[in-house]
C-alpha atoms as a PDB file:
ATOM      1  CA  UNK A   1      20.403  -3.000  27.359  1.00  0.00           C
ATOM      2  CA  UNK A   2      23.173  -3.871  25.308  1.00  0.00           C
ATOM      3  CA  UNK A   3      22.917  -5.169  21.995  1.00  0.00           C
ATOM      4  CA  UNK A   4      24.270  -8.947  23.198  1.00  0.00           C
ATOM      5  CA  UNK A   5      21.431  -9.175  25.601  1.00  0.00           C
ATOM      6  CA  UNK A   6      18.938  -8.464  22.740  1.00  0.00           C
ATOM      7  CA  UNK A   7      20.615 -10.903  20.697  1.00  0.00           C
ATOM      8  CA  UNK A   8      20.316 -13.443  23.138  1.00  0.00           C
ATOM      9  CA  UNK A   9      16.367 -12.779  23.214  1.00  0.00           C
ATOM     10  CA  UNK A  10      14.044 -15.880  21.902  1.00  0.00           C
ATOM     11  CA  UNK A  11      11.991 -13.024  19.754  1.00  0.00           C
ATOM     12  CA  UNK A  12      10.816  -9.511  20.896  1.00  0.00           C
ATOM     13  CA  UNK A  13       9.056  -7.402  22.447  1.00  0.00           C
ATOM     14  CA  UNK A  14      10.945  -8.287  25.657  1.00  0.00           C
ATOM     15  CA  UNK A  15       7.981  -7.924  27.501  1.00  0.00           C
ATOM     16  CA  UNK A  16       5.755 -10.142  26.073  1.00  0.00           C
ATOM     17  CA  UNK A  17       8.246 -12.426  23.449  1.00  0.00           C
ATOM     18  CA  UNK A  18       5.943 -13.366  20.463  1.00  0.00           C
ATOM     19  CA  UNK A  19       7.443 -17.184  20.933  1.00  0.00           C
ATOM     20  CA  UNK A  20       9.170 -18.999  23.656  1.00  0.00           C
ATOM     21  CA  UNK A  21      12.952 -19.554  23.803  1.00  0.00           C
ATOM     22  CA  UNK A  22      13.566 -22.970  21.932  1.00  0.00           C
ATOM     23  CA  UNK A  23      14.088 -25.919  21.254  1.00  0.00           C
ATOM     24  CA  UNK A  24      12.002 -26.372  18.976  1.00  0.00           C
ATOM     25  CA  UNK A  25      10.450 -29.211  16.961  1.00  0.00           C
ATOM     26  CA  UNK A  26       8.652 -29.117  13.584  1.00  0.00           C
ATOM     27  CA  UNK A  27       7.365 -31.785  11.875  1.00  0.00           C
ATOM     28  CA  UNK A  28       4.961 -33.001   9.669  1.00  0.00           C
ATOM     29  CA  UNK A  29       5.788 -30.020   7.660  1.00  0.00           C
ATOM     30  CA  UNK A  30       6.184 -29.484   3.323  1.00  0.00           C
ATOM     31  CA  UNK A  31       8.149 -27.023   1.977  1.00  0.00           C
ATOM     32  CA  UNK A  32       8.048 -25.216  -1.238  1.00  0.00           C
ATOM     33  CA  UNK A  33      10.565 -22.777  -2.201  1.00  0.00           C
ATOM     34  CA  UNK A  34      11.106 -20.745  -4.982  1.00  0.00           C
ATOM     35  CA  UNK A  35      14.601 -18.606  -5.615  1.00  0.00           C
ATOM     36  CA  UNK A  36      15.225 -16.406  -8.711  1.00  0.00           C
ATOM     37  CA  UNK A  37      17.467 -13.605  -9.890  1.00  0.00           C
ATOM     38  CA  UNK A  38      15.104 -10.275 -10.504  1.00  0.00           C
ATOM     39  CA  UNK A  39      16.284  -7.276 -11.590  1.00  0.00           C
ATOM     40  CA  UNK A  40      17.507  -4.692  -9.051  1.00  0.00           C
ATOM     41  CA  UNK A  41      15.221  -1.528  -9.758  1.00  0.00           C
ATOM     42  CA  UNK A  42      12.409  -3.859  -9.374  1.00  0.00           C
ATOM     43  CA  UNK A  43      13.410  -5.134  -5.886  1.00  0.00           C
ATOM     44  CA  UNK A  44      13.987  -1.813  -4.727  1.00  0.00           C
ATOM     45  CA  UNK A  45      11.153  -0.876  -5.953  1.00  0.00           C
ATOM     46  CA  UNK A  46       9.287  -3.165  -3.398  1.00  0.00           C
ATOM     47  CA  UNK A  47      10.922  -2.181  -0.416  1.00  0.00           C
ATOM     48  CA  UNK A  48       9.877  -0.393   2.243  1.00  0.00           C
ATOM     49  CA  UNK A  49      12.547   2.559   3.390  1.00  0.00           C
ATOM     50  CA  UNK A  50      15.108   2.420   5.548  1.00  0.00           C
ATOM     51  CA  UNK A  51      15.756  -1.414   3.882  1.00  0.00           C
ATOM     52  CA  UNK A  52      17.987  -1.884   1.260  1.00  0.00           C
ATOM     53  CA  UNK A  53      18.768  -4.753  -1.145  1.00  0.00           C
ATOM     54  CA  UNK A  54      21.612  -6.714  -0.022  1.00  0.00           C
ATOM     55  CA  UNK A  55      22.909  -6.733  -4.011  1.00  0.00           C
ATOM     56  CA  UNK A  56      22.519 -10.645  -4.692  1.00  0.00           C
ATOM     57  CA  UNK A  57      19.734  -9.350  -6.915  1.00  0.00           C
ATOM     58  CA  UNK A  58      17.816 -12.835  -5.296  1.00  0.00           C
ATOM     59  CA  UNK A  59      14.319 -13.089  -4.651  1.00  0.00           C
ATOM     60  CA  UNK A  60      13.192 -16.031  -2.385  1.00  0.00           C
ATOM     61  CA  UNK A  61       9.555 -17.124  -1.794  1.00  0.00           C
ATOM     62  CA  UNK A  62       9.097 -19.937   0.464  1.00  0.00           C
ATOM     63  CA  UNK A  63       5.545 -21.805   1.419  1.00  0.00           C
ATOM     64  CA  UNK A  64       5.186 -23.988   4.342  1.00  0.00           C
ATOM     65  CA  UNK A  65       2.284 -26.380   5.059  1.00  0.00           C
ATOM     66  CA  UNK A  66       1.972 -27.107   8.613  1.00  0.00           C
ATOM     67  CA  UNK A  67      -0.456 -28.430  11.124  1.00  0.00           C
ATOM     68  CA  UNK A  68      -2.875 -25.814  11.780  1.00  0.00           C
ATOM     69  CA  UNK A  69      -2.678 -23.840   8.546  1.00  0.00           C
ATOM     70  CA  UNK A  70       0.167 -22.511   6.092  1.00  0.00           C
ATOM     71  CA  UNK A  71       2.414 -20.052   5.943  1.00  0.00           C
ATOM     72  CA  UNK A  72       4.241 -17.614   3.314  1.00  0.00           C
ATOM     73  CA  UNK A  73       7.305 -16.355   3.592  1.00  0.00           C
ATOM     74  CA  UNK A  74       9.264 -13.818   1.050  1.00  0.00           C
ATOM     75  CA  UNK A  75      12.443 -12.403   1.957  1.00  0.00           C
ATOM     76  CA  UNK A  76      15.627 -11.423  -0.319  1.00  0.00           C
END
């Protein structure tokens, strides 16, 4: 497999894709998001090897309410 077939891929495993190829639709959705500079040992600090911050030194947080529940999302 060659890494433009995988990038075409709706969401892996190939096998059995965790979520269908879109379009998709959301709605009646909220969204809270929080962004905010931290300081670079302590972001490191938090993450798992082999990652690596990506030097923006930017923490985002985001909270969606949905149908069906909520969801939290961190990434940086």
């Amino acid at each position: 497999m060659k890494q433009e077939d995988i990038l075409q891929l709706p969401s892996i495993p190939l096998a059995s894709p965790s979520y269908p190829k879109g379009p998709y639709r959301f709605i009646d959705r909220e969204y809270f998001i929080v962004t905010y500079e931290s300081d670079p040992e302590a972001i490191r600090a938090q993450l798992p090897e082999p990652l690596e911050p990506d030097g923006s030194n930017t923490v985002l947080y985001e909270f969606i309410k949905m149908p069906g529940g909520q969801y939290l999302c961190c990434s940086g």
